[in-house]
N, C-alpha and C. Protein backbone atom coordinates (compact mmCIF):
# COMPACT_ATOMS: atom_id res chain seq x y z
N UNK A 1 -124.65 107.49 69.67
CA UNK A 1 -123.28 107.42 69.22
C UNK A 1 -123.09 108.35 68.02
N UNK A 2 -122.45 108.92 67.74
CA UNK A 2 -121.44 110.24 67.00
C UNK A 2 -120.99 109.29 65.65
N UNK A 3 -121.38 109.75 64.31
CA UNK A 3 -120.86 108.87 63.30
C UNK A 3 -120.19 109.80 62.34
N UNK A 4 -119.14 109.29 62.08
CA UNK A 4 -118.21 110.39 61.61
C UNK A 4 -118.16 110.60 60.06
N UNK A 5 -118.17 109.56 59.59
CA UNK A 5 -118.31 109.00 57.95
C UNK A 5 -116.62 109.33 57.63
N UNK A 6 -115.79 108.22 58.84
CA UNK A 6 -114.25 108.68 58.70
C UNK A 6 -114.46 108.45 57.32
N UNK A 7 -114.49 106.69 56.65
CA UNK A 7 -113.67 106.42 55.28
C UNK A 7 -114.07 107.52 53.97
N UNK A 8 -115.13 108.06 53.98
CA UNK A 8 -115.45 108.68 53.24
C UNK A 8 -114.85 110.36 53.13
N UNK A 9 -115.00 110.88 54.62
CA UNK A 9 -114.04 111.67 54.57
C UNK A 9 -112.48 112.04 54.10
N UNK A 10 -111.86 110.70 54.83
CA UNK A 10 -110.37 110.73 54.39
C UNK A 10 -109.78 110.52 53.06
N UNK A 11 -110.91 109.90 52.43
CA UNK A 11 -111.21 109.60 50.73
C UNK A 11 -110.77 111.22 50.41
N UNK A 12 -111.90 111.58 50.61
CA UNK A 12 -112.18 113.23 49.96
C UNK A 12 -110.87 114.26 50.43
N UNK A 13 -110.39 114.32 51.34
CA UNK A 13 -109.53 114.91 51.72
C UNK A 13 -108.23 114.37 51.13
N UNK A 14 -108.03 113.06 51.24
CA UNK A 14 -106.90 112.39 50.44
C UNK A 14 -106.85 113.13 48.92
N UNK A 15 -107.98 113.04 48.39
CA UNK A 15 -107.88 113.08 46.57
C UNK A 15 -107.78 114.75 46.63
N UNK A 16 -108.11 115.57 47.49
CA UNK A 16 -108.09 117.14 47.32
C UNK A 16 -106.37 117.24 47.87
N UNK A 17 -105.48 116.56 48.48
CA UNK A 17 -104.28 116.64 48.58
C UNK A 17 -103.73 116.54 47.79
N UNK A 18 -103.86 115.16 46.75
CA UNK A 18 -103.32 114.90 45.98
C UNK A 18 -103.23 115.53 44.76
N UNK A 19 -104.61 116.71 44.46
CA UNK A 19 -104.77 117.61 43.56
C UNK A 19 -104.37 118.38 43.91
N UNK A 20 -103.62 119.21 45.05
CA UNK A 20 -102.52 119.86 45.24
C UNK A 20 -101.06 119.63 45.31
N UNK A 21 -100.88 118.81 44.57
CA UNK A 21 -99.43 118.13 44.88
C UNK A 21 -98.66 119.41 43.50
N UNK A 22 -97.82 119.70 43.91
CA UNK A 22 -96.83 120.50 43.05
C UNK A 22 -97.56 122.19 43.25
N UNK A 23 -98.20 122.16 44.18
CA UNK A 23 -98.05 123.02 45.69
C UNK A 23 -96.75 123.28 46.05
N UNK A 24 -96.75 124.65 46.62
CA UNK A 24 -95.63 125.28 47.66
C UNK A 24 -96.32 124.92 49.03
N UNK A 25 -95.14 124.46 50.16
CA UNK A 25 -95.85 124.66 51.29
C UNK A 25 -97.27 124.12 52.06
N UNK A 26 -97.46 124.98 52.90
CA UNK A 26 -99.15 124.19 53.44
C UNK A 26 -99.94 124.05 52.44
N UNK A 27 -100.02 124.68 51.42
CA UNK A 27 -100.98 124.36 49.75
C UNK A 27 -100.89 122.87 49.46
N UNK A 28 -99.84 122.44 49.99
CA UNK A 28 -99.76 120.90 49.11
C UNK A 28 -99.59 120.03 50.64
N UNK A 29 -99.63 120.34 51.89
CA UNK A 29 -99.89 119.30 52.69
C UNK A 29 -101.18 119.75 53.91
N UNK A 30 -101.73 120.67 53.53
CA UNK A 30 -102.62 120.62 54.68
C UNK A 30 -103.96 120.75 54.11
N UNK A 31 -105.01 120.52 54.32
CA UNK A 31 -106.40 119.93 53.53
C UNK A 31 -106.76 121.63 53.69
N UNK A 32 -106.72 122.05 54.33
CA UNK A 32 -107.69 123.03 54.98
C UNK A 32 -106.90 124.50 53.07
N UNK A 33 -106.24 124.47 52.93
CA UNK A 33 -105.06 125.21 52.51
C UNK A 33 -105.10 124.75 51.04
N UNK A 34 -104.71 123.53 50.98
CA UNK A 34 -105.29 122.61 49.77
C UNK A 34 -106.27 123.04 49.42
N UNK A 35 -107.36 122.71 49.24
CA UNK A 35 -108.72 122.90 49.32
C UNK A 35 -109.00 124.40 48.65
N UNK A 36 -108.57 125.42 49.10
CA UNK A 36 -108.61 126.57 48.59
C UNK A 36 -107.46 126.85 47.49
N UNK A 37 -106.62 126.19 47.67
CA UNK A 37 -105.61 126.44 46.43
C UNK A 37 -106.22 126.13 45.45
N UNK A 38 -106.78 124.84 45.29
CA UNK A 38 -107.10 124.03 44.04
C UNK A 38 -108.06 124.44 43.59
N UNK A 39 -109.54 124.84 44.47
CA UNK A 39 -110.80 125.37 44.07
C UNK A 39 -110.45 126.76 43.10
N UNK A 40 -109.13 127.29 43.53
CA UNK A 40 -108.67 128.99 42.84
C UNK A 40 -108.33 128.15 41.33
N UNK A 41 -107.50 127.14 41.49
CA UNK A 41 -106.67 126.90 40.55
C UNK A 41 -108.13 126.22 39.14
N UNK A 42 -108.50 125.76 40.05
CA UNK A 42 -110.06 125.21 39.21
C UNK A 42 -110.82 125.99 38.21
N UNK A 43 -110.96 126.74 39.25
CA UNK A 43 -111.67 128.28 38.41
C UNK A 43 -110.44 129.00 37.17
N UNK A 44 -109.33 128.87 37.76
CA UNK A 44 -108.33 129.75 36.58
C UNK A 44 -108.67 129.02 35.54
N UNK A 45 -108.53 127.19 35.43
CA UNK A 45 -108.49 126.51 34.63
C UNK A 45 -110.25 126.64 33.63
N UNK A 46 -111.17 126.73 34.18
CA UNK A 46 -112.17 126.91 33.78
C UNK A 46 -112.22 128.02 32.53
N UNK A 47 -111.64 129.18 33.42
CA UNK A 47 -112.17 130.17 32.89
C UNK A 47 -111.11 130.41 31.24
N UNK A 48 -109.77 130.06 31.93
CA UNK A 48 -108.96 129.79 30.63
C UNK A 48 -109.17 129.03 29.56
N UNK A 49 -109.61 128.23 29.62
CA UNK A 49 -110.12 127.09 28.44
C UNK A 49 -111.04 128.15 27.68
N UNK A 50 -111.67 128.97 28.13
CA UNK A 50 -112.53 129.65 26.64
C UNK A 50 -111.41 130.64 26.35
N UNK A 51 -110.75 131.08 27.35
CA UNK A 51 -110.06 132.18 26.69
C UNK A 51 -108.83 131.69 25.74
N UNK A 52 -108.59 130.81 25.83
CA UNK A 52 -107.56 130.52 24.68
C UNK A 52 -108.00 129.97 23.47
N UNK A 53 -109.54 129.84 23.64
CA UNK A 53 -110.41 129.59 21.98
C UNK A 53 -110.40 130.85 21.65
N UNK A 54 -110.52 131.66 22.65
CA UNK A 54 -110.57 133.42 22.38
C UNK A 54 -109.54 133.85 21.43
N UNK A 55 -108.58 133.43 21.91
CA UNK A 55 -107.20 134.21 21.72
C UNK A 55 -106.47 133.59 20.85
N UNK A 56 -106.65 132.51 20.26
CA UNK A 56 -106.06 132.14 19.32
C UNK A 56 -107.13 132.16 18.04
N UNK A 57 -108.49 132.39 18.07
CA UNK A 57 -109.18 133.08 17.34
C UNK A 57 -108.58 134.60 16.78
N UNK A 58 -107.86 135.67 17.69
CA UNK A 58 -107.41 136.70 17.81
C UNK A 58 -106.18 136.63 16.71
N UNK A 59 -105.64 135.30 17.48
CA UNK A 59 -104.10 135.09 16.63
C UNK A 59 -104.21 134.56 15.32
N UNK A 60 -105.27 133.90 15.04
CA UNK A 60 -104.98 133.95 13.44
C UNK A 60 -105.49 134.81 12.52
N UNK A 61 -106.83 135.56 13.05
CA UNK A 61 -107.05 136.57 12.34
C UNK A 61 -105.88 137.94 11.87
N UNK A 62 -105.08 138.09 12.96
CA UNK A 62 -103.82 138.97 12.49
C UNK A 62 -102.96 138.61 11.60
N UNK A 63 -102.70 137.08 11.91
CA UNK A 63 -102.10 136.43 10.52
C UNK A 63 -102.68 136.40 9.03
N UNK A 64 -103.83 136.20 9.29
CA UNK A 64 -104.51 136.00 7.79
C UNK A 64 -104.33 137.44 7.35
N UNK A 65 -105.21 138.60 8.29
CA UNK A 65 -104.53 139.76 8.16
C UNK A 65 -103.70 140.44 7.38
N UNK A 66 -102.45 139.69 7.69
CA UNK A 66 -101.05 140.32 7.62
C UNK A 66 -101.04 139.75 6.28
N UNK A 67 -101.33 138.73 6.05
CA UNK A 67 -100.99 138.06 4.65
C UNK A 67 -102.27 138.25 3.66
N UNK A 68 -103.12 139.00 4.00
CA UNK A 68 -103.93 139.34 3.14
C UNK A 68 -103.55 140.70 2.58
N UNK A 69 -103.11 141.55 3.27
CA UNK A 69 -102.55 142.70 3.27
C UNK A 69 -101.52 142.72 2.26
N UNK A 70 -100.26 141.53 2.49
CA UNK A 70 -99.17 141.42 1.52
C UNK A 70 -99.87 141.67 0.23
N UNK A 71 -101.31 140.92 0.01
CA UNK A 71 -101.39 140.11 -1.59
C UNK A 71 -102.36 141.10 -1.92
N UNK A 72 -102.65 142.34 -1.28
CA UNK A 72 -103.27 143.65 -1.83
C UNK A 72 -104.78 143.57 -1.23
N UNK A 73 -105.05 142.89 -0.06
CA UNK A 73 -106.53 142.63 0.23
C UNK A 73 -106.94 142.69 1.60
N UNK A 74 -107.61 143.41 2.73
CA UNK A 74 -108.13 143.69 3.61
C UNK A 74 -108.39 142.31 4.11
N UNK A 75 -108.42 141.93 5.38
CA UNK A 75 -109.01 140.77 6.35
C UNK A 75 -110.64 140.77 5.93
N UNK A 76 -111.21 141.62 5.86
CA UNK A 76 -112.42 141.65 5.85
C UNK A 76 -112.99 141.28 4.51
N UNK A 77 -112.41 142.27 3.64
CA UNK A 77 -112.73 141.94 2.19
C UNK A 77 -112.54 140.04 1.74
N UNK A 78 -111.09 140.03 2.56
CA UNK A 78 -110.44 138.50 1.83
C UNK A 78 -112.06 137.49 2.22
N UNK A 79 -112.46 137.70 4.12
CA UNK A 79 -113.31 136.73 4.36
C UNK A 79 -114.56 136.91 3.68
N UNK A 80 -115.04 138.19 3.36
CA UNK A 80 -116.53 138.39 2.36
C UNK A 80 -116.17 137.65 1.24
N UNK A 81 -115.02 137.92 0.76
CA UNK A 81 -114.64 137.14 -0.93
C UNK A 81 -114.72 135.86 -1.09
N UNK A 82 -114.66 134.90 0.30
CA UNK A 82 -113.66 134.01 0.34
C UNK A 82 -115.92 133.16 0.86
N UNK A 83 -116.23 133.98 1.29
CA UNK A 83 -117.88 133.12 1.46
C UNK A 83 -118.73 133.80 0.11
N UNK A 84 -118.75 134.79 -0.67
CA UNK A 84 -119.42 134.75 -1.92
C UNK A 84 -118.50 133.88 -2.46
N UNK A 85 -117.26 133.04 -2.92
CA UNK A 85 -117.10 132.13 -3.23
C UNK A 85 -117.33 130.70 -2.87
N UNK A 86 -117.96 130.71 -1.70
CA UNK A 86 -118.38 129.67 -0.98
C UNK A 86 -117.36 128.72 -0.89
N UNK A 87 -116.21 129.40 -0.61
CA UNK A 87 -114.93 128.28 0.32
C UNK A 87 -115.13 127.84 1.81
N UNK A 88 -115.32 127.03 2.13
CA UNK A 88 -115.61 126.59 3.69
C UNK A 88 -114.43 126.82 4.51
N UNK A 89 -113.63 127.37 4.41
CA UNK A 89 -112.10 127.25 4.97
C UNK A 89 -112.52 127.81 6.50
N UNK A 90 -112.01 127.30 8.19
CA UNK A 90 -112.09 128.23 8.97
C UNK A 90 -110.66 129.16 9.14
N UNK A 91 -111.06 129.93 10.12
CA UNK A 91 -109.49 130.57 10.24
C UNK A 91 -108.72 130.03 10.70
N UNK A 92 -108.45 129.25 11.27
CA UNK A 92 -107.47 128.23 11.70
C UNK A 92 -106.71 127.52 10.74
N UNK A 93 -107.40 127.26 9.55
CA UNK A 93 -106.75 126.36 8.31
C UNK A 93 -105.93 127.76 7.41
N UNK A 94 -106.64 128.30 7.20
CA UNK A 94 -106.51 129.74 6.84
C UNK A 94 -105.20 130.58 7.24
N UNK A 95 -105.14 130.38 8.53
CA UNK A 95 -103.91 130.68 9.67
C UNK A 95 -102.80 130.18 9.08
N UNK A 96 -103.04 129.09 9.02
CA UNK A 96 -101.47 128.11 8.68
C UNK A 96 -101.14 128.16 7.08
N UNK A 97 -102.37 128.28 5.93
CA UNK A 97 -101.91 128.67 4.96
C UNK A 97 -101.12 129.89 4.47
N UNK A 98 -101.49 130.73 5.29
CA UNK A 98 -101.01 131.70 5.49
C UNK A 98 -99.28 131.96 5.88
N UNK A 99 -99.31 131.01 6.80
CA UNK A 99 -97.91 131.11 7.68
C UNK A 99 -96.94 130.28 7.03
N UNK A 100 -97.40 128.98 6.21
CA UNK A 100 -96.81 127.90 5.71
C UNK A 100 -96.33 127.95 4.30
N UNK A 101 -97.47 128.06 3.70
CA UNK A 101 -97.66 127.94 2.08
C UNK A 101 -98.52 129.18 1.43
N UNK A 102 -97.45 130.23 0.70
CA UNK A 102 -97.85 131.47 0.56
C UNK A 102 -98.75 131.31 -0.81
N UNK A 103 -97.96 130.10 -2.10
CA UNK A 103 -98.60 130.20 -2.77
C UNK A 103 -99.92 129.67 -2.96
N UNK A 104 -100.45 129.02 -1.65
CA UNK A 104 -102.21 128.37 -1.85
C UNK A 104 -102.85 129.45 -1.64
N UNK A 105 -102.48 130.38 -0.59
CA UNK A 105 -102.83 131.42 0.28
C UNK A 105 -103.05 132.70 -0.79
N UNK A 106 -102.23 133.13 -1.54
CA UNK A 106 -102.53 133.72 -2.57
C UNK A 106 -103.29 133.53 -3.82
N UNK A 107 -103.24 132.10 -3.86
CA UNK A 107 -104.29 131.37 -4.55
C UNK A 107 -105.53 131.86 -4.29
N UNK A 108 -105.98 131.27 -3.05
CA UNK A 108 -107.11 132.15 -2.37
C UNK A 108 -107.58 133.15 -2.18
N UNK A 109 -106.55 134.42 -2.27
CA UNK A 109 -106.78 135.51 -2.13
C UNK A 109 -107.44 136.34 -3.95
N UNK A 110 -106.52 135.52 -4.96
CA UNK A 110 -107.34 135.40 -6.39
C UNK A 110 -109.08 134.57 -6.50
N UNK A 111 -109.06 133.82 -5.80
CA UNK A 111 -110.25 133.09 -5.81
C UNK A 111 -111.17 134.43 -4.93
N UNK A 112 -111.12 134.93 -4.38
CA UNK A 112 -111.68 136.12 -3.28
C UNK A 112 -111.69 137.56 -4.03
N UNK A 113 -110.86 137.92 -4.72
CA UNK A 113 -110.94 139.10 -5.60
C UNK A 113 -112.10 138.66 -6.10
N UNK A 114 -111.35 137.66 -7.20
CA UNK A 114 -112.61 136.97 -8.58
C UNK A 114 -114.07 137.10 -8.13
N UNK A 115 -114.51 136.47 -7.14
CA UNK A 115 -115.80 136.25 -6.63
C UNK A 115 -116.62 137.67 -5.92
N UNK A 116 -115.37 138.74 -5.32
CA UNK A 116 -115.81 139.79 -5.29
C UNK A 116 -116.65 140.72 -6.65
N UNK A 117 -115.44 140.62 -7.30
CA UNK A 117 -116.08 141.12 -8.74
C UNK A 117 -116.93 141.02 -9.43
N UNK A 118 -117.30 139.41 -8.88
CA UNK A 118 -118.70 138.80 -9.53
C UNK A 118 -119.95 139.06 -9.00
N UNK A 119 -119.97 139.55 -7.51
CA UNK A 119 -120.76 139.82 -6.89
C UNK A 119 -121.83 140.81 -7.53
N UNK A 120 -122.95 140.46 -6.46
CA UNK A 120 -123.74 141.81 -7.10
C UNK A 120 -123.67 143.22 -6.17
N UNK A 121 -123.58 144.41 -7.07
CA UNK A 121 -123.13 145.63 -6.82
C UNK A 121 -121.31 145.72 -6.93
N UNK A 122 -120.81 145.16 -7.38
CA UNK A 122 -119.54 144.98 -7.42
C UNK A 122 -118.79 146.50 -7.62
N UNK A 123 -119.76 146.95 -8.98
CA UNK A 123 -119.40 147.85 -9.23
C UNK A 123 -119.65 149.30 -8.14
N UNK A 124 -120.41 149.24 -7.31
CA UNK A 124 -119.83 150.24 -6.17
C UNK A 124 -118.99 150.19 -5.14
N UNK A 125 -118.24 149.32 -4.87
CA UNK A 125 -117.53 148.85 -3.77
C UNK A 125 -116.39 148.74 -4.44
N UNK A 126 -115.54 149.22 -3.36
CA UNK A 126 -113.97 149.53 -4.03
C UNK A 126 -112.75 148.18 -4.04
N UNK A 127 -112.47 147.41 -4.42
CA UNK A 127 -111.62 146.26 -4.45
C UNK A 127 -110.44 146.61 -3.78
């Protein structure tokens, strides 16, 4: 006798429908169709989740950037200044000080000169 493993099947096929629901068309009622929609849609979702740690990594560095720039100081310089002062800040906090509250942000950007200056070799490196 031929054993099909219906309940288990129609399980699996049921829940891969239902993860196509808000589907166009055979995508959202036929398994065969389903099945490949969602596995695509799976992978987009996969692969996006790092890229938007990516990219909003991207997006605040232009901000800090931009507002480091206002207060007379390079992105690069501000973050060297800003770890010989040993501020733990990431860019994300950094981001929003930036965007929110100009005067902490400039605060910071004095705390980052200062500590540049203090550095050693200070005196060859251009502020």
């Amino acid at each position: 006798m031929r054993v099909t493993n219906a309940p288990a099947s129609r399980k699996r096929r049921t829940r891969m429908i239902r993860a196509a629901k808000g589907f166009r068309m055979r995508r959202s009622k036929l398994y065969r169709y389903a099945s490949d929609a969602v596995d695509h849609g799976r992978q987009y979702a996969y692969r996006d989740r790092r890229r938007k740690k990516r990219l909003f990594r991207y997006l605040w560095q232009v901000r800090i950037n931009a507002a480091a720039r206002a207060a007379g100081l390079t992105y690069s310089r501000l973050i060297e200044g800003l770890k010989a002062a040993q501020f733990a800040l990431d860019r994300k906090v950094l981001a929003d000080l930036a965007a929110t509250d100009a005067a902490t942000f400039n605060e910071l950007v004095n705390v980052a000169k200062n500590a540049l200056k203090a550095k050693p070799g200070a005196a060859l490196a251009k502020t």
